[in-house]
C-alpha atoms as a PDB file:
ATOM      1  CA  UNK A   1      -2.407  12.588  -9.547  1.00  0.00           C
ATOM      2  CA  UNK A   2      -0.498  15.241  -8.213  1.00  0.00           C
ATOM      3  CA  UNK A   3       1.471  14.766  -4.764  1.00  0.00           C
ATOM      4  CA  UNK A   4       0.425  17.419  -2.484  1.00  0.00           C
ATOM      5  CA  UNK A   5       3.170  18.684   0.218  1.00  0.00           C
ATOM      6  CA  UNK A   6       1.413  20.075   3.092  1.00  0.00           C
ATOM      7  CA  UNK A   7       2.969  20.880   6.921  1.00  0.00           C
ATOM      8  CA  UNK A   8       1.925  21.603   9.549  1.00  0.00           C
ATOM      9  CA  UNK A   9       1.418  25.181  10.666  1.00  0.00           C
ATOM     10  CA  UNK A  10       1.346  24.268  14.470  1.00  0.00           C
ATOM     11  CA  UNK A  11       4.596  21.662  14.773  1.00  0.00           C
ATOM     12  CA  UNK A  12       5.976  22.465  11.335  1.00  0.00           C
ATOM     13  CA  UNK A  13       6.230  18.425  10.558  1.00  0.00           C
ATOM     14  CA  UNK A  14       5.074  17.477   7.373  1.00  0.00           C
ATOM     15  CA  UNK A  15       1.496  15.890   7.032  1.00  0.00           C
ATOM     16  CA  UNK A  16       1.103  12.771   5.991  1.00  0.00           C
ATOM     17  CA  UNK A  17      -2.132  11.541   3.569  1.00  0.00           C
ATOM     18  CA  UNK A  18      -3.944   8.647   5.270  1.00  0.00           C
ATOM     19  CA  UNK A  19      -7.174   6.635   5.142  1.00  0.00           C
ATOM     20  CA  UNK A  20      -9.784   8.804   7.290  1.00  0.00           C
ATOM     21  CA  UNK A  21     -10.255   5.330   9.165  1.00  0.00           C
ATOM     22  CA  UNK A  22      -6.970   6.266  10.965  1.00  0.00           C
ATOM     23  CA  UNK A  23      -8.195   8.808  12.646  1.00  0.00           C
ATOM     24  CA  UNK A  24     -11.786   8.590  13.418  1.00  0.00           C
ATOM     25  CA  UNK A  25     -11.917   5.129  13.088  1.00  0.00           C
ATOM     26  CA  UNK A  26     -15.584   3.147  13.640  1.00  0.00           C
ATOM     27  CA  UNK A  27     -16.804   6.844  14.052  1.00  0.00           C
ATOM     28  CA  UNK A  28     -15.974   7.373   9.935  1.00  0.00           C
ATOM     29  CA  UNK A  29     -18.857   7.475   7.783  1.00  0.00           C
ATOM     30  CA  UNK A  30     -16.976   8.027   4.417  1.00  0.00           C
ATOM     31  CA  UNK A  31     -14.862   5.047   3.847  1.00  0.00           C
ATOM     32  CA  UNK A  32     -13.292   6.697   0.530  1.00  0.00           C
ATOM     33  CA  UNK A  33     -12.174  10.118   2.584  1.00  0.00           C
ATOM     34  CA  UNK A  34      -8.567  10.850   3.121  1.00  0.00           C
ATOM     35  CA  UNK A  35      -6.715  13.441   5.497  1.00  0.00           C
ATOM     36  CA  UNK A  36      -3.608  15.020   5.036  1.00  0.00           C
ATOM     37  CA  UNK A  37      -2.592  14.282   9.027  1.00  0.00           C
ATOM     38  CA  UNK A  38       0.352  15.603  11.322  1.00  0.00           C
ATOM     39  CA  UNK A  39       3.373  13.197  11.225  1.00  0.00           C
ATOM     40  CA  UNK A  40       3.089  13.875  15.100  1.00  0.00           C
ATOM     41  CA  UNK A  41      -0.656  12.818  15.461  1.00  0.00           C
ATOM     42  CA  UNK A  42      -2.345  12.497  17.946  1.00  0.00           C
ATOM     43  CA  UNK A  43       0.376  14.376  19.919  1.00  0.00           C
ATOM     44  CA  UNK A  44      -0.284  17.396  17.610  1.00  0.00           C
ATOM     45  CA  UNK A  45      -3.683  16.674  16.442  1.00  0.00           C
ATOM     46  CA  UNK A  46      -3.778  18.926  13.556  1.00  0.00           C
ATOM     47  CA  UNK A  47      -5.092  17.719  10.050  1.00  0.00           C
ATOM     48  CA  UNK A  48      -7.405  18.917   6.867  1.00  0.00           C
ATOM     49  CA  UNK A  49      -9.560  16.827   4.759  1.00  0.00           C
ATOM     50  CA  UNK A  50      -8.529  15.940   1.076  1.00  0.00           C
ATOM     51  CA  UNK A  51     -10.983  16.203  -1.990  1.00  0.00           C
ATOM     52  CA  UNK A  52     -11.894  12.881  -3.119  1.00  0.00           C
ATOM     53  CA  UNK A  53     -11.295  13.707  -6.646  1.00  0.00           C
ATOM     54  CA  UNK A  54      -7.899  14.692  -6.638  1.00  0.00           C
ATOM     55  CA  UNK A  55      -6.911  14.555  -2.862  1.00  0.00           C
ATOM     56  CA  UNK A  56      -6.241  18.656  -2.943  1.00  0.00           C
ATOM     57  CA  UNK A  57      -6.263  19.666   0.614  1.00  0.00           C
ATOM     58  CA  UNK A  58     -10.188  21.084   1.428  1.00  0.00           C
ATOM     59  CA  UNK A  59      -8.045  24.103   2.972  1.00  0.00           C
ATOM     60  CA  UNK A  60      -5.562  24.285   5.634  1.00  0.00           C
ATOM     61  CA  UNK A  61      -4.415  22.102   8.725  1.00  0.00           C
ATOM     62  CA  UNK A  62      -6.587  22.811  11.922  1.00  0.00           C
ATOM     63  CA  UNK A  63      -6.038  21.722  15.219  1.00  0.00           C
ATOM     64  CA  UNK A  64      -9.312  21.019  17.031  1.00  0.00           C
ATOM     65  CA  UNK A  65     -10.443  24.379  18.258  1.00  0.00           C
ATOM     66  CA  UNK A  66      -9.836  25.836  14.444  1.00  0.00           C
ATOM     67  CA  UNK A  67     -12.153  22.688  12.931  1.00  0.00           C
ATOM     68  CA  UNK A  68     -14.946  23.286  16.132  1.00  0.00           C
ATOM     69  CA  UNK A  69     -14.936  26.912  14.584  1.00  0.00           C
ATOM     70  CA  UNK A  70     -15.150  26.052  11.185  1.00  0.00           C
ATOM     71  CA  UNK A  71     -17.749  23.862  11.630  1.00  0.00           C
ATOM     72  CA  UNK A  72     -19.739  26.594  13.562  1.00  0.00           C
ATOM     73  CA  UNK A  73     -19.312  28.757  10.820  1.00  0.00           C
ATOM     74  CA  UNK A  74     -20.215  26.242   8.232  1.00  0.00           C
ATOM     75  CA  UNK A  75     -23.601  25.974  10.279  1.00  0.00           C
ATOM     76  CA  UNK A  76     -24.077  29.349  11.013  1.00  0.00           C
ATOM     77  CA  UNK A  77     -23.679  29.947   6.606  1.00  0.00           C
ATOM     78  CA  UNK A  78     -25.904  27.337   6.170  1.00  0.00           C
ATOM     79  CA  UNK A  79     -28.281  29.368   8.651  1.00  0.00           C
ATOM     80  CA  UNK A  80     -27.734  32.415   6.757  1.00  0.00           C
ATOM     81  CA  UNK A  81     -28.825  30.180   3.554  1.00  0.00           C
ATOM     82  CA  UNK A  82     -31.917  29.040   4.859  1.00  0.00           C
ATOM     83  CA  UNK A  83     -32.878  32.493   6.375  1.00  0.00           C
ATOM     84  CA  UNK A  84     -32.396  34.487   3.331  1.00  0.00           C
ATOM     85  CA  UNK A  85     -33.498  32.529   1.077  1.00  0.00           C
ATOM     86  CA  UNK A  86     -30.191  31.997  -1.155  1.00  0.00           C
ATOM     87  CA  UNK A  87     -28.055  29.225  -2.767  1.00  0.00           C
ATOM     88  CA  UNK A  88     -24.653  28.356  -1.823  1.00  0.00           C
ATOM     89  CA  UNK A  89     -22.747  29.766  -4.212  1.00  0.00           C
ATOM     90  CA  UNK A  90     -25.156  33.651  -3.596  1.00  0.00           C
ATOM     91  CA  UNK A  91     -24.601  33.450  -0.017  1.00  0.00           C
ATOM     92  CA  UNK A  92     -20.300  33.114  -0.598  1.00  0.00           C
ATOM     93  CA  UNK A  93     -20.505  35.932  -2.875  1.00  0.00           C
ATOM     94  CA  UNK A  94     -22.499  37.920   0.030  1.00  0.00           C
ATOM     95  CA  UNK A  95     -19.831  36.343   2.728  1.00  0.00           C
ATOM     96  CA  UNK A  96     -16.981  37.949   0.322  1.00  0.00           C
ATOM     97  CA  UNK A  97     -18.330  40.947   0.052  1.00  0.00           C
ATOM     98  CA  UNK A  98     -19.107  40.651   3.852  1.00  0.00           C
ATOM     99  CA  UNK A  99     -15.456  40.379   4.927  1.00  0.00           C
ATOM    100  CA  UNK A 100     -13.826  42.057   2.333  1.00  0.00           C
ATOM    101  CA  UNK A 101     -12.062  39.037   0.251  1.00  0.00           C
ATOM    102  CA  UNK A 102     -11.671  37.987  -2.971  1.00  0.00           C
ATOM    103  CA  UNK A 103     -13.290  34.452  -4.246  1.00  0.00           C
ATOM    104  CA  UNK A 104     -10.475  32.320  -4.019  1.00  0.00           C
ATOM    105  CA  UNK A 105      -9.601  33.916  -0.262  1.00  0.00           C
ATOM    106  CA  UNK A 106     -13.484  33.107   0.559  1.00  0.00           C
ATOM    107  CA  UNK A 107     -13.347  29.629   1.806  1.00  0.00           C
ATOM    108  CA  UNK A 108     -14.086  28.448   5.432  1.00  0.00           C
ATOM    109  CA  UNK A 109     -11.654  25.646   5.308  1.00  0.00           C
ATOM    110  CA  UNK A 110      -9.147  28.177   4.905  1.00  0.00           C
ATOM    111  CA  UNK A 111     -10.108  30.705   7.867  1.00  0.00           C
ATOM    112  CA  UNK A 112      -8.517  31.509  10.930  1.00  0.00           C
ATOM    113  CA  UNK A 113     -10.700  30.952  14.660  1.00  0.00           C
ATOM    114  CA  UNK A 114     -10.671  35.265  14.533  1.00  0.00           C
ATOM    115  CA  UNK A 115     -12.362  35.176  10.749  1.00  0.00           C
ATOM    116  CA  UNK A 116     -14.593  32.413  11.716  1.00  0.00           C
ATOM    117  CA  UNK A 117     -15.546  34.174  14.774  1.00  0.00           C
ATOM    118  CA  UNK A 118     -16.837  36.825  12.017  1.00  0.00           C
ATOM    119  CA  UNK A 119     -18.583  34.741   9.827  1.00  0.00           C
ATOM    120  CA  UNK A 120     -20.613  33.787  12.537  1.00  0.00           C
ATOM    121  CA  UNK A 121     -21.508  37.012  13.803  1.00  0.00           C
ATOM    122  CA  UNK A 122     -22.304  38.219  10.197  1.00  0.00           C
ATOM    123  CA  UNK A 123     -24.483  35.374   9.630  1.00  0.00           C
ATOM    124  CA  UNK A 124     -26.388  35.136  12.715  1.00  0.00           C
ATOM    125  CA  UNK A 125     -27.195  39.110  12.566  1.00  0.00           C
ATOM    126  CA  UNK A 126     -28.098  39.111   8.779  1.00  0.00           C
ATOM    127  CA  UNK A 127     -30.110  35.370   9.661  1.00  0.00           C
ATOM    128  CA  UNK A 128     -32.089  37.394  12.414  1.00  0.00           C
ATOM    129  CA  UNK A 129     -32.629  40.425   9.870  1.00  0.00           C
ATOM    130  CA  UNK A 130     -34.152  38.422   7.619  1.00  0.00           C
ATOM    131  CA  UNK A 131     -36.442  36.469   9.976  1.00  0.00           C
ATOM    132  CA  UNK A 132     -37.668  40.080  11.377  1.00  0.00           C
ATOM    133  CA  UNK A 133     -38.369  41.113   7.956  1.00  0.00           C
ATOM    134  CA  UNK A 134     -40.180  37.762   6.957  1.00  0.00           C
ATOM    135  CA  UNK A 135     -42.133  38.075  10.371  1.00  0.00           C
ATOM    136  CA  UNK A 136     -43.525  41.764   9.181  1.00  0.00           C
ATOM    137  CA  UNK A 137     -44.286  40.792   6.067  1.00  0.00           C
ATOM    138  CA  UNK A 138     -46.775  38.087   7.306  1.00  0.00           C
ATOM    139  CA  UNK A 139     -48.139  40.435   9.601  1.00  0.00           C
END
């Protein structure tokens, strides 16, 4: 398995790859997930989850105002989803097109708070297109 070096974009200390216990400990509900955490944590609280294939970063280190956005816009995608009508992997080809990025730059875990901010503005407007047009259609 590959050994992933990852730092930290907010202390510039490398991360460190540790159980998921160590850091949200009884509050973990996958025993088998791993985090590439700040050798500073908790004083810098900045860390990204790890696939549990290969333990590949899901994207890059967040402190915890980046993850609260990306977790907004995960929701507000998976709004999007529901409202249009479309699959995953049609609703990140609409979210490329959308901000103007290529597939491999298209991934939430990779965002900034600004691009989040976006996503969730895109989605919610597009979310309350669709329910309009659903809504007329009945009528």
């Amino acid at each position: 398995m590959k050994n992933y070096q990852v730092q930290c974009p907010y202390c510039g200390s490398q991360a460190i790859l540790r159980s998921a216990n160590k850091v949200f400990g009884a509050k973990n509900r996958e025993p088998n997930r791993f985090l590439y955490v700040c050798s500073n944590w908790p004083t810098c609280d900045s860390y990204v989850m790890a696939h549990l294939e290969d333990l590949r970063p899901m994207g890059t280190m967040a402190n915890g105002a980046l993850r609260h956005k990306r977790i907004l816009a995960h929701k507000a995608l998976q709004a999007y989803r529901k409202a249009s009508h479309t699959d995953k992997w049609a609703s990140y080809i609409w979210l490329e097109g959308k901000m103007g990025l290529d597939q491999q730059r298209t991934h939430i875990g990779m965002f900034s708070e600004e691009q989040c901010d976006r996503v969730i503005t895109l989605c919610r407007k597009e979310a309350a297109i669709s329910k309009r047009n659903r809504m007329r259609g009945a009528s």
